[in-house]
Protein backbone atom coordinates (compact mmCIF):
# COMPACT_ATOMS: atom_id res chain seq x y z
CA UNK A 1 0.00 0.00 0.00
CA UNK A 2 1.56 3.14 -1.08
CA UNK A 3 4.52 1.60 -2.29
CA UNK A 4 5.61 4.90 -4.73
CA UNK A 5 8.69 4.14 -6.43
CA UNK A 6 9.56 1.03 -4.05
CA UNK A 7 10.48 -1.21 -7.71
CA UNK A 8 13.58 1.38 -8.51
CA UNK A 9 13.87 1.50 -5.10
CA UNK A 10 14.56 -1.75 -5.00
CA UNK A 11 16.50 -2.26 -8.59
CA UNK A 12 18.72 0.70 -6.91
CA UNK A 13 19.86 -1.24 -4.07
CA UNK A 14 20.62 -4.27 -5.85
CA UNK A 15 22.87 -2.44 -8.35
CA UNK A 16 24.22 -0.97 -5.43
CA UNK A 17 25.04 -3.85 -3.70
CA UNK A 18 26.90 -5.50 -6.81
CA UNK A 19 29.00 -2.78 -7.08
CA UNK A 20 29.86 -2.78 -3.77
CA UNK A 21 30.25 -6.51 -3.97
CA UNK A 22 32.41 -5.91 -6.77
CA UNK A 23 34.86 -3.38 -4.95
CA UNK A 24 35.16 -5.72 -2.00
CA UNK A 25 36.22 -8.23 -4.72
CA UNK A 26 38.91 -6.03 -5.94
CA UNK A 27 40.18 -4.67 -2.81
CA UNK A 28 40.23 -7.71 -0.80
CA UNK A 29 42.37 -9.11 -4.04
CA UNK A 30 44.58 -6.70 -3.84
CA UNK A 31 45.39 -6.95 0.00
CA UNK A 32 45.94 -10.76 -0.47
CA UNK A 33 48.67 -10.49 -3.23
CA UNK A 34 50.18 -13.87 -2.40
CA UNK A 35 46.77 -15.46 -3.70
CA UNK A 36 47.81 -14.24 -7.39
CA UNK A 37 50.74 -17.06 -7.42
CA UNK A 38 48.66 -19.72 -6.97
CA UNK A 39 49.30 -23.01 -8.25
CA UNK A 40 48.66 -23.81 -12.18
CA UNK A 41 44.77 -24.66 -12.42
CA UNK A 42 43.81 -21.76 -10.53
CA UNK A 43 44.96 -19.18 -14.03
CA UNK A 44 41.59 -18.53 -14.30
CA UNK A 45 41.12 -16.37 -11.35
CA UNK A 46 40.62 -13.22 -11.05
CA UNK A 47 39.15 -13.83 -14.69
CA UNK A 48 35.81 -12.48 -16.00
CA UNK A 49 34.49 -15.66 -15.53
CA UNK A 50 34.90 -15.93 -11.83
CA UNK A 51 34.15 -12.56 -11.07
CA UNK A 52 30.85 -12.97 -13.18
CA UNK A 53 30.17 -16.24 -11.00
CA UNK A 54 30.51 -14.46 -7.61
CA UNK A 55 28.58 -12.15 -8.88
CA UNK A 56 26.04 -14.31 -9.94
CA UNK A 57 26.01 -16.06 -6.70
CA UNK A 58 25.93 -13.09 -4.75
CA UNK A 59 22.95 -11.91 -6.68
CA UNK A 60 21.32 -14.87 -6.27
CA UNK A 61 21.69 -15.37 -2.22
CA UNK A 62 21.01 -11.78 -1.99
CA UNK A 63 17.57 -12.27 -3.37
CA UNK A 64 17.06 -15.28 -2.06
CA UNK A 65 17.37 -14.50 1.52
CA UNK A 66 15.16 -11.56 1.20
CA UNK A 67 17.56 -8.96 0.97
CA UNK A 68 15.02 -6.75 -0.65
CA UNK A 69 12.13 -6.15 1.40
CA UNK A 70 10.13 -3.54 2.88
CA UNK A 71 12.26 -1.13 4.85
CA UNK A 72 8.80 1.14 6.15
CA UNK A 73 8.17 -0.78 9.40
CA UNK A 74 11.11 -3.21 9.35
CA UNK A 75 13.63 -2.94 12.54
CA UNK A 76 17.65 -2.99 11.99
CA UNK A 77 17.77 -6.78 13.20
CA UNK A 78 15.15 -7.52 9.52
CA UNK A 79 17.08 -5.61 7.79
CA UNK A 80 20.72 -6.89 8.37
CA UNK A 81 19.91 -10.47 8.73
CA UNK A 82 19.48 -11.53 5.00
CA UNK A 83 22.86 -9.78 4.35
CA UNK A 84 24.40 -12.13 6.72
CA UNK A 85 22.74 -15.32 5.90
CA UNK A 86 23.58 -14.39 2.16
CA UNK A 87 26.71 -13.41 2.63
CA UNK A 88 27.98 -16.44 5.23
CA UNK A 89 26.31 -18.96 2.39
CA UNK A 90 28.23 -17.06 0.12
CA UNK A 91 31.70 -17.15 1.52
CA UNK A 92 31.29 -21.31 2.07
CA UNK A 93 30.22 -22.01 -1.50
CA UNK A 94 33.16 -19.54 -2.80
CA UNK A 95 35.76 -21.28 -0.27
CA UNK A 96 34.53 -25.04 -1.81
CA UNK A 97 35.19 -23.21 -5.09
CA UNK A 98 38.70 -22.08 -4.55
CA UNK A 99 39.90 -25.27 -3.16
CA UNK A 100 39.07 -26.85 -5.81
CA UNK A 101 41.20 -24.46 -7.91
CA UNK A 102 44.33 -25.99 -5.38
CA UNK A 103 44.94 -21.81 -3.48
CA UNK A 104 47.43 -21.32 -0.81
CA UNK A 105 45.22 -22.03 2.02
CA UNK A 106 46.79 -19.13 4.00
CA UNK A 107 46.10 -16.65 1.15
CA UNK A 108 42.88 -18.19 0.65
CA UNK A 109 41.62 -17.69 3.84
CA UNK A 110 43.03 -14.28 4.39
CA UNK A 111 41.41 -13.28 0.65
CA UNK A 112 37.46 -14.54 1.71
CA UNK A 113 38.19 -13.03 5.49
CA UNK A 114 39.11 -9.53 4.17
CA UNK A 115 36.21 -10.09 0.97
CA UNK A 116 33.29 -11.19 3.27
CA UNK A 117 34.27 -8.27 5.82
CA UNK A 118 33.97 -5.86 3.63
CA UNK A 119 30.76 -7.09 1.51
CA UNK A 120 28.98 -7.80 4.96
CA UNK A 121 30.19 -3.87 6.55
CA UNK A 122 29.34 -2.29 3.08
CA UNK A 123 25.95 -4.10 2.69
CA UNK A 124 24.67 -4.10 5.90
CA UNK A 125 26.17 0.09 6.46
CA UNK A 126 23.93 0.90 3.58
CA UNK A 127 21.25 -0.79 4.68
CA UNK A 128 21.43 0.60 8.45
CA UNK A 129 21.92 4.06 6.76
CA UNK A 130 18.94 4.37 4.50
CA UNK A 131 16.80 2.92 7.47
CA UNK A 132 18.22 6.06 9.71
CA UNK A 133 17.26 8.58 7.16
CA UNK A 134 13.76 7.15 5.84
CA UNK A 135 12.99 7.13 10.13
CA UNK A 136 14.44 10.49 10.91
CA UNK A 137 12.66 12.02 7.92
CA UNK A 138 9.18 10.66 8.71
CA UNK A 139 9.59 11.50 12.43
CA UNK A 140 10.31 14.82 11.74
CA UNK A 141 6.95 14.83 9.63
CA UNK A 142 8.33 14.66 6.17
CA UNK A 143 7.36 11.92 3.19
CA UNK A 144 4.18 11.36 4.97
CA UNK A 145 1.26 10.27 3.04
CA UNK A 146 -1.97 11.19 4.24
CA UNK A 147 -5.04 8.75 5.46
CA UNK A 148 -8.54 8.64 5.81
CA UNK A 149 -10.31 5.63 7.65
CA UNK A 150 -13.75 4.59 6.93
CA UNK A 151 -14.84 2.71 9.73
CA UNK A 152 -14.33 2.92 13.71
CA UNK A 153 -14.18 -1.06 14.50
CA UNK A 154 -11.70 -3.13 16.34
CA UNK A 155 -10.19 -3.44 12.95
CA UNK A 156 -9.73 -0.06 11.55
CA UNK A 157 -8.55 1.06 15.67
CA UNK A 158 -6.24 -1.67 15.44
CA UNK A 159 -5.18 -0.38 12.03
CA UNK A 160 -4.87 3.25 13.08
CA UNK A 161 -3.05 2.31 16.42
CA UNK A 162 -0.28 0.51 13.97
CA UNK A 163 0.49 3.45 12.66
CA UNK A 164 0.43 5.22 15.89
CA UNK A 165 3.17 3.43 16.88
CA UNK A 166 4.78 3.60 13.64
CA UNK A 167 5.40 7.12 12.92
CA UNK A 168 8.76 6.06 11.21
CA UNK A 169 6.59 4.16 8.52
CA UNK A 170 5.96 7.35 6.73
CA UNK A 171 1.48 7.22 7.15
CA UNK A 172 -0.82 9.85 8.68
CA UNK A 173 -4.11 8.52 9.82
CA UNK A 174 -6.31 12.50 9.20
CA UNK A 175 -9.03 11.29 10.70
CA UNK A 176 -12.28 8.50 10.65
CA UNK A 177 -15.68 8.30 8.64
CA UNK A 178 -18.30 6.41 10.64
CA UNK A 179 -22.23 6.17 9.12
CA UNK A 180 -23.03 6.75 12.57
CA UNK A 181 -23.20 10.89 13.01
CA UNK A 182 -23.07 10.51 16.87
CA UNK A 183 -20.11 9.58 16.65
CA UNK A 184 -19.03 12.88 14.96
CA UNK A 185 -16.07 14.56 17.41
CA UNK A 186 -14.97 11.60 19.14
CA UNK A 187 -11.64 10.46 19.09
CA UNK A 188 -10.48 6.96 18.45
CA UNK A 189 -6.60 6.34 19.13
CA UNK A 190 -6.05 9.83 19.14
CA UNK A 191 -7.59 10.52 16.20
CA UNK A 192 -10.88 12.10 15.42
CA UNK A 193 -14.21 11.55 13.87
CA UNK A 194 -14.17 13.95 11.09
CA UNK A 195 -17.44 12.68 9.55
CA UNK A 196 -20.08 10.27 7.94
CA UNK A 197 -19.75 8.70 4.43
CA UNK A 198 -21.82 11.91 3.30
CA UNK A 199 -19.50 14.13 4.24
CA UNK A 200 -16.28 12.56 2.14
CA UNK A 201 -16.96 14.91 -1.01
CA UNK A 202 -16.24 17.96 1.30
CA UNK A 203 -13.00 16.18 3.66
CA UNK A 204 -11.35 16.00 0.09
CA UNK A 205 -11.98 19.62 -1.25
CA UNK A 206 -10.72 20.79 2.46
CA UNK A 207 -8.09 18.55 3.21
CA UNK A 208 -4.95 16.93 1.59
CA UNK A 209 -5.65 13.02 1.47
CA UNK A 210 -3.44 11.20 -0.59
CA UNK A 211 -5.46 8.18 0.00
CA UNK A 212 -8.59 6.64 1.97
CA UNK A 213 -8.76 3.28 3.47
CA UNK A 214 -11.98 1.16 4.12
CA UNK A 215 -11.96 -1.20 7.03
CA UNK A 216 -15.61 -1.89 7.46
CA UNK A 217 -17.42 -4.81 8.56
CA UNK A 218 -19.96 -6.38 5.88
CA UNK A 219 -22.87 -4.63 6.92
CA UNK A 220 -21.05 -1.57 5.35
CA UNK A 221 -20.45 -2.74 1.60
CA UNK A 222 -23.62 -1.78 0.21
CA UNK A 223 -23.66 1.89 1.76
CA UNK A 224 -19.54 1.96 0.51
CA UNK A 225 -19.78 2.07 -3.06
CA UNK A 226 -21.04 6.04 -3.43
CA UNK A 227 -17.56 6.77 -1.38
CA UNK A 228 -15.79 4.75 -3.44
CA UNK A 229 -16.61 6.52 -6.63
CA UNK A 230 -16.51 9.91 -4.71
CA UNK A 231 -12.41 9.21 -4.37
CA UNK A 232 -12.27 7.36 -7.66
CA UNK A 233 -13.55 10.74 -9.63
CA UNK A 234 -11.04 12.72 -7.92
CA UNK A 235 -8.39 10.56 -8.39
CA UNK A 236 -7.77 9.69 -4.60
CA UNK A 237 -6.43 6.31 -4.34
CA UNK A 238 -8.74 4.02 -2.33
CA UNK A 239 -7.41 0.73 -0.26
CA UNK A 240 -10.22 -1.78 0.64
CA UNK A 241 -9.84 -5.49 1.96
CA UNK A 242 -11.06 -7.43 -0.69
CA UNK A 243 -12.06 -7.13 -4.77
CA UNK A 244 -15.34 -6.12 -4.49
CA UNK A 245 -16.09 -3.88 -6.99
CA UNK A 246 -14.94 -3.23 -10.64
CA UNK A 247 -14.52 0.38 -11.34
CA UNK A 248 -14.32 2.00 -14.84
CA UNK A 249 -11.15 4.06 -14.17
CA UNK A 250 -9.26 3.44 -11.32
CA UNK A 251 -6.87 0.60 -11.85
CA UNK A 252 -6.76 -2.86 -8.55
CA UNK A 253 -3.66 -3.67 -7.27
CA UNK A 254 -3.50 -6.28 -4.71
CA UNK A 255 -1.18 -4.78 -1.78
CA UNK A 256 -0.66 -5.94 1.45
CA UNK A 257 -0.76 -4.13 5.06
CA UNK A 258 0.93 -6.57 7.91
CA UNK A 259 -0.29 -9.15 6.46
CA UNK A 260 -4.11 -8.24 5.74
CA UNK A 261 -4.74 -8.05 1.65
CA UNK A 262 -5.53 -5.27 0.42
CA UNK A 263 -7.01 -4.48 -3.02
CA UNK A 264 -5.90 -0.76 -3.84
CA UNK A 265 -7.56 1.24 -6.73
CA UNK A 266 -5.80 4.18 -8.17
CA UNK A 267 -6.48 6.34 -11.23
CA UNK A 268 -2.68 6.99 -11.61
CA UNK A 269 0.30 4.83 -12.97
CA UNK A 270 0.97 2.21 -10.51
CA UNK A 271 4.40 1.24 -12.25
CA UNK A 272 6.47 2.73 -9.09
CA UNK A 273 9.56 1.69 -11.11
CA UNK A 274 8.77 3.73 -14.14
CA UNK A 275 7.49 6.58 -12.25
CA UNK A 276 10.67 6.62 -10.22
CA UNK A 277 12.42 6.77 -13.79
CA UNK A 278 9.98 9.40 -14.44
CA UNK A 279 11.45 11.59 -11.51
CA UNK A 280 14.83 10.75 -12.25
CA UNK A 281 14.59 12.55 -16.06
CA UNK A 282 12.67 15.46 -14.48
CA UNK A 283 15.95 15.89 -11.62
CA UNK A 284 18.41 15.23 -14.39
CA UNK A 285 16.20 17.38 -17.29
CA UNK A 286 15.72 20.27 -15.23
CA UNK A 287 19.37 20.28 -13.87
CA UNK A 288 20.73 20.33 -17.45
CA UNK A 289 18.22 22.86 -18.74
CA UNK A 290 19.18 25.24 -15.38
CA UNK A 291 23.14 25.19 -16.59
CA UNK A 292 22.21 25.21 -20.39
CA UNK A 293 20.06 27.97 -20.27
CA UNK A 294 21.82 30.00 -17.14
CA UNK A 295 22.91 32.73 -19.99
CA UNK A 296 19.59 33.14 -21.00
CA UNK A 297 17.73 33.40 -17.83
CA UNK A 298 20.51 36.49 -16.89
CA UNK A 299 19.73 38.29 -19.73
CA UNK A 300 15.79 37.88 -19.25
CA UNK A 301 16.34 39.26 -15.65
CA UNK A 302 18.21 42.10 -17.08
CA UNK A 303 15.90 43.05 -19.49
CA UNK A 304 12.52 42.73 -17.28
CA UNK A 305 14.11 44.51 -15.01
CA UNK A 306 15.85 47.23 -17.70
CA UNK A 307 12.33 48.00 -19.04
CA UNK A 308 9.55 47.72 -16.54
CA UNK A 309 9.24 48.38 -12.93
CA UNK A 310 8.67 45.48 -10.29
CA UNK A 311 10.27 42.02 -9.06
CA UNK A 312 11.77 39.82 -12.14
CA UNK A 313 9.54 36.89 -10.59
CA UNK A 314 5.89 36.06 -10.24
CA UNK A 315 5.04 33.96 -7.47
CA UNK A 316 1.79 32.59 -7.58
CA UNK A 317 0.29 30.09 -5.63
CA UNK A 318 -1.02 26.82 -7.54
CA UNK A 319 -2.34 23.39 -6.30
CA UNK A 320 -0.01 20.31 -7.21
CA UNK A 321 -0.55 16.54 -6.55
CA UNK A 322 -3.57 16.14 -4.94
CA UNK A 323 -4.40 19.51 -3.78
CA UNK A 324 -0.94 20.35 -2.36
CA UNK A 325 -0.75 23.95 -2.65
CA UNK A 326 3.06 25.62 -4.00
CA UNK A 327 4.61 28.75 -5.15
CA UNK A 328 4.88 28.58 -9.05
CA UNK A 329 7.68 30.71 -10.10
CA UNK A 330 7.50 32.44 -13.41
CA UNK A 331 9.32 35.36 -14.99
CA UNK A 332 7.70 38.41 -14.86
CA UNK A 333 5.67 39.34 -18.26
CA UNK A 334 2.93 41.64 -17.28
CA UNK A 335 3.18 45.15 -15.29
CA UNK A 336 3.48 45.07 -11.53
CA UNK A 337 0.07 44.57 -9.80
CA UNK A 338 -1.72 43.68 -12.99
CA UNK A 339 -2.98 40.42 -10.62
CA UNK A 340 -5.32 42.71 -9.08
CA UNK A 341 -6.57 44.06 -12.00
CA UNK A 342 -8.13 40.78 -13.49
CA UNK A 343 -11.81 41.02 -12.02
CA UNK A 344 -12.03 44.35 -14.11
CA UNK A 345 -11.10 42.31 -17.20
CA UNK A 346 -12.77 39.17 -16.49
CA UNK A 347 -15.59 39.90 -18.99
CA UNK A 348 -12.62 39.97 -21.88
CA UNK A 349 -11.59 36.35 -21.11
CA UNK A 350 -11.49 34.11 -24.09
CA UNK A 351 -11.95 30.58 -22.42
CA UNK A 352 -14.37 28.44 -21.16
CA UNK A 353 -14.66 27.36 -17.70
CA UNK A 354 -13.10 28.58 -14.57
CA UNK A 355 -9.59 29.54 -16.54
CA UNK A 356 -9.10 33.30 -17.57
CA UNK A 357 -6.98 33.59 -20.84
CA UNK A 358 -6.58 37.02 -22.90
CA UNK A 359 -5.02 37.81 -26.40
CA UNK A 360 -3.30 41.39 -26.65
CA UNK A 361 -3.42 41.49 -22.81
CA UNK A 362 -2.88 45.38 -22.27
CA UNK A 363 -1.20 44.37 -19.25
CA UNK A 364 1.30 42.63 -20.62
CA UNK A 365 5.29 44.22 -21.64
CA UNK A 366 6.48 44.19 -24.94
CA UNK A 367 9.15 41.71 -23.04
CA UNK A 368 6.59 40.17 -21.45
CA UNK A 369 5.28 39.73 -25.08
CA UNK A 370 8.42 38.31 -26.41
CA UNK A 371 8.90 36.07 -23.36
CA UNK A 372 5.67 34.22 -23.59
CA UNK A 373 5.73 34.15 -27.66
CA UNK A 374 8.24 31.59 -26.65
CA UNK A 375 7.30 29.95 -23.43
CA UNK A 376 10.51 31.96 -22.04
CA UNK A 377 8.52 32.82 -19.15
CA UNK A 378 7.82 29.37 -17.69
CA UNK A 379 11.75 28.52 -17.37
CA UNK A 380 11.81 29.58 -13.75
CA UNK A 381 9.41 26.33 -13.05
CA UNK A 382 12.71 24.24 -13.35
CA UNK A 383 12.91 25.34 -9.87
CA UNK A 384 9.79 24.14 -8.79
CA UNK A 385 10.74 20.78 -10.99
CA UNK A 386 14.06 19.98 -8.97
CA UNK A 387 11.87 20.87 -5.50
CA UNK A 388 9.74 18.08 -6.22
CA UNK A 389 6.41 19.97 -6.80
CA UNK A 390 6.61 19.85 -10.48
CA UNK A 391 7.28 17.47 -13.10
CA UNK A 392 8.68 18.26 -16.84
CA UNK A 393 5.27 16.66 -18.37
CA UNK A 394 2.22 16.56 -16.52
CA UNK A 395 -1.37 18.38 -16.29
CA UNK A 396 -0.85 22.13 -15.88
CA UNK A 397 -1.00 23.42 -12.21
CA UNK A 398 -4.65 25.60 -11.48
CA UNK A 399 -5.29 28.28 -9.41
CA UNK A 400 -7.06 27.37 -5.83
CA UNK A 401 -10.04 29.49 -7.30
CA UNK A 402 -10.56 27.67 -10.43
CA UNK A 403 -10.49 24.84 -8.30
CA UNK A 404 -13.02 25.71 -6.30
CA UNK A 405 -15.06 25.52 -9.72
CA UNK A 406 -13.92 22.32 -11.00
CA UNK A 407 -16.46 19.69 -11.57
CA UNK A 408 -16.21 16.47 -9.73
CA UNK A 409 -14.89 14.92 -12.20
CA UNK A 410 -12.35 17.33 -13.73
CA UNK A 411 -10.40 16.99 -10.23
CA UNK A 412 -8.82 13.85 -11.11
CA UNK A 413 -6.44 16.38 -13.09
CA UNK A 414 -5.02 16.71 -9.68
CA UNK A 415 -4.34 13.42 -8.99
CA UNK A 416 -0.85 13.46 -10.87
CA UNK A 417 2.09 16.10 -10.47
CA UNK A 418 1.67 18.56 -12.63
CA UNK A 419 4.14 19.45 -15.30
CA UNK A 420 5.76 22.37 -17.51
CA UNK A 421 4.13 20.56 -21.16
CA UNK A 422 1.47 18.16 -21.50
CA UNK A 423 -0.92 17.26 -24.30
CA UNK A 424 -2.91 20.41 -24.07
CA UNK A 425 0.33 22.43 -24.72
CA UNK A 426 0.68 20.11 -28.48
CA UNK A 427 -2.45 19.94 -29.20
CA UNK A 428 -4.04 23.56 -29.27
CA UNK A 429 -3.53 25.34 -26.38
CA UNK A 430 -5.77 28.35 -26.00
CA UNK A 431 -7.48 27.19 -29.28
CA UNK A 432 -9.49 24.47 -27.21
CA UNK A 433 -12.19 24.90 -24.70
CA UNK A 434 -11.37 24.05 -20.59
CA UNK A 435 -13.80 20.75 -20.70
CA UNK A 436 -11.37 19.62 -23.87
CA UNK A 437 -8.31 20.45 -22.07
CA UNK A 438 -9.24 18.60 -19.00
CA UNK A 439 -10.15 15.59 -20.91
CA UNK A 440 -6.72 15.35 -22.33
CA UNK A 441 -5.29 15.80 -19.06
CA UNK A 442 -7.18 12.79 -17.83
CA UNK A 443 -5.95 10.50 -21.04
CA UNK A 444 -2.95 11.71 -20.20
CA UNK A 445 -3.10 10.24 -16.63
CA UNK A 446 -4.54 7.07 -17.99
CA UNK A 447 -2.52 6.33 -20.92
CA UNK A 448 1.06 7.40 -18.87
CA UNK A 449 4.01 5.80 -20.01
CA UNK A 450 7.23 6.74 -20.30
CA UNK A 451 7.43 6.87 -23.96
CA UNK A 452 4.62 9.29 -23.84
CA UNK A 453 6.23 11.86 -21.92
CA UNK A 454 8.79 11.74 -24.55
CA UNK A 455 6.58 11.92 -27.41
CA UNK A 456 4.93 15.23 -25.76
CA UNK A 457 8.56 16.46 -24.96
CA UNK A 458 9.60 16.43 -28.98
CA UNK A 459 6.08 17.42 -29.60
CA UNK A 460 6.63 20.88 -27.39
CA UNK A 461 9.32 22.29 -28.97
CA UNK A 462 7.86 22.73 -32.62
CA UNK A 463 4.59 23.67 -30.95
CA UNK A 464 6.27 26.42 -29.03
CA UNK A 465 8.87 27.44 -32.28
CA UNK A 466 5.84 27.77 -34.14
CA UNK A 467 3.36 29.57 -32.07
CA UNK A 468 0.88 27.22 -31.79
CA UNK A 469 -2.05 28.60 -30.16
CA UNK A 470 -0.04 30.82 -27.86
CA UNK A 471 -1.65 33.99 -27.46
């Protein structure tokens, strides 16, 4: 259960821990020089083909003993002990192996001493170390993800006091839904009834809730399903405890919670790998386009501030994934305080729906002009992309007022980070109505892959050379 980015998580450390592998290899050689004049049978060694086999092996055992499994929850003593059983197994089957390549048995046994010292410290240190940080972090109220429990039984307290005593685990129980409204302002395990099943469409509009989890009894499911749909058309993932219904968007996954099943449904990718991979080219992306286009974003300071009076920034605040509200950082391209003057010209706007769009904006500088001509004005965002709040494609961030007048429905936009491009930018921009644009947001979150967010990357730069539908 919210397991974001736990498969590269995982990949990671197992690449890690062959390369680490492989340096103990090497060093540990290297200390034990005698074991190089072995007798003749034993030529073979250090070759690739060796190496590749203790690899191999090492791989293997790794997996094998479990080397790679949840770290939210899990205590040092879990952690460490796979690495030893793997790496004890290890050492015997390499010792049978270079016997029977006839080694000096002092060298030999100096060679695996220093090799399965140093695999065992450097394993088991990086293991010990990302546990510290991933528990400091979350009890310092970082990566938390944020709960909602439907249901005040023995098994949703139980579930709730878990995590109670868990703070490291990275979860944040918000509060409980009960059908019963007497129940309303109570707390359970220290945490309080915040309403009844009627009042879940308002709880998500107010408050941040990354997901909601149903632990009811039976009597429950057939007053469950309107909920259900509620956090399935805003794109809040939903955890239940068994495959009960079959929902037109929102994708099952079958997760696990301390050993109760748990059938998740989310609207969004549930490839954690790929979406890790995702992050990773947005980091790397925006880091590049930062040093590339340093030159560029001096001169654009100089000249907004050379020709019009104000800050060189607009800060704005938008809402990100799930309602998370962030400053969006933008160069400068109208005159300063022309915010305040957009009621007056609200009966100019040129778009549907809750968004305000104007051509020949008076209030915009001829820089200002130039800069959004060619999207020059969004490069500050790269900011907000290495901060974690953006992504490089994704749904465009709103305003907390258009919000406000979003359809149920179009709220699912939310439910992914939002980005600097996405298929509204290639397809139209302000040529297409808001209902349009929100629908291609939404086959944007359903259709995710990582080839698409290169196709709309290629795609952005001919539709910004040529102008296409930028006002």
């Amino acid at each position: 259960m919210l397991k974001e980015n736990v498969t590269l998580f995982k990949r990671s450390l197992f690449v890690t821990d062959l390369g680490l592998t492989l340096l103990s290899l090497g060093v540990a050689w290297h200390l034990a020089p005698s074991l190089g004049h072995a007798s003749e049978g034993a030529s073979l060694f250090p070759s690739l083909l060796l190496v590749g086999g203790v690899m191999g092996l090492w791989g293997f055992l790794l997996h094998r003993m479990g080397a790679y499994g949840r770290f939210r929850g899990a205590s040092v003593f879990q952690v460490v002990r796979p690495i030893v059983k793997g790496v004890a197994i290890g050492t015997l089957v390499l010792n049978v192996v270079l016997l029977l390549l006839h080694y000096n048995r002092i060298s030999q046994l100096s060679f695996l001493f220093i090799f399965s010292v140093l695999t065992l410290l450097s394993l088991c240190g990086v293991r010990m170390g990302i546990l510290m940080v991933l528990q400091t972090i979350r009890r310092k109220g970082y990566n938390y993800q944020n709960l909602l429990v439907v249901g005040t039984g023995s098994r949703a307290r139980k579930f709730a006091q878990t995590l109670n005593t868990h703070p490291e685990w990275g979860y944040r129980v918000r509060g409980y839904l009960d059908q019963d409204p007497a129940l309303l302002g109570r707390r359970i395990t220290g945490h309080p009834v915040v309403g009844t099943l009627e009042d879940l469409p308002q709880l998500l509009d107010r408050c941040v809730i990354d997901e909601v989890v149903f632990i009811v009894p039976r009597s429950w499911l057939s007053h469950i399903e309107g909920a259900i749909r509620v956090c399935e058309e805003q794109g809040i993932t939903i955890s239940i405890g068994a495959d009960l219904y079959n929902l037109p968007v929102a994708k099952p996954v079958l997760t696990e919670f301390e050993g109760v099943p748990m059938l998740t449904y989310t609207t969004t990718p549930f490839a954690s790998g790929k979406l890790g991979l995702k992050r990773t080219m947005d980091v790397v992306g925006a880091f590049f386009l930062l040093i590339l286009g340093f030159p560029f974003i001096l001169g654009i300071a100089a000249a907004i501030r050379l020709t019009s009076p104000g800050p060189v920034l607009f800060r704005q605040t938008r809402l990100g994934l799930n309602g998370r509200r962030f400053t969006l950082f933008k160069f400068r391209t109208m005159v300063d305080g022309a915010h305040e003057r957009r009621e007056e010209m609200a009966h100019l706007n040129e778009m549907t729906g809750p968004v305000f769009k104007l051509s020949n904006d008076p209030r915009v500088t001829w820089v200002g002009w130039f800069l959004r001509r060619w999207s020059l004005d969004e490069l500050p965002q790269l900011i907000n992309i290495l901060k974690g709040e953006m992504s490089l494609v994704g749904p465009r961030p709103p305003l907390p007022t258009e919000v406000t007048q979003y359809l149920p429905w179009q709220k699912r936009r939310l439910s992914m980070r939002p980005g600097l491009t996405c298929l509204w930018q290639v397809n139209g921009r302000n040529t297409i109505d808001f209902e349009k644009w929100v629908r291609l947001d939404l086959e944007y979150i359903d259709k995710w892959s990582l080839a698409l967010d290169c196709k709309i990357l290629g795609r952005t730069l001919p539709a910004v050379f040529l102008g296409k539908g930028v006002s």
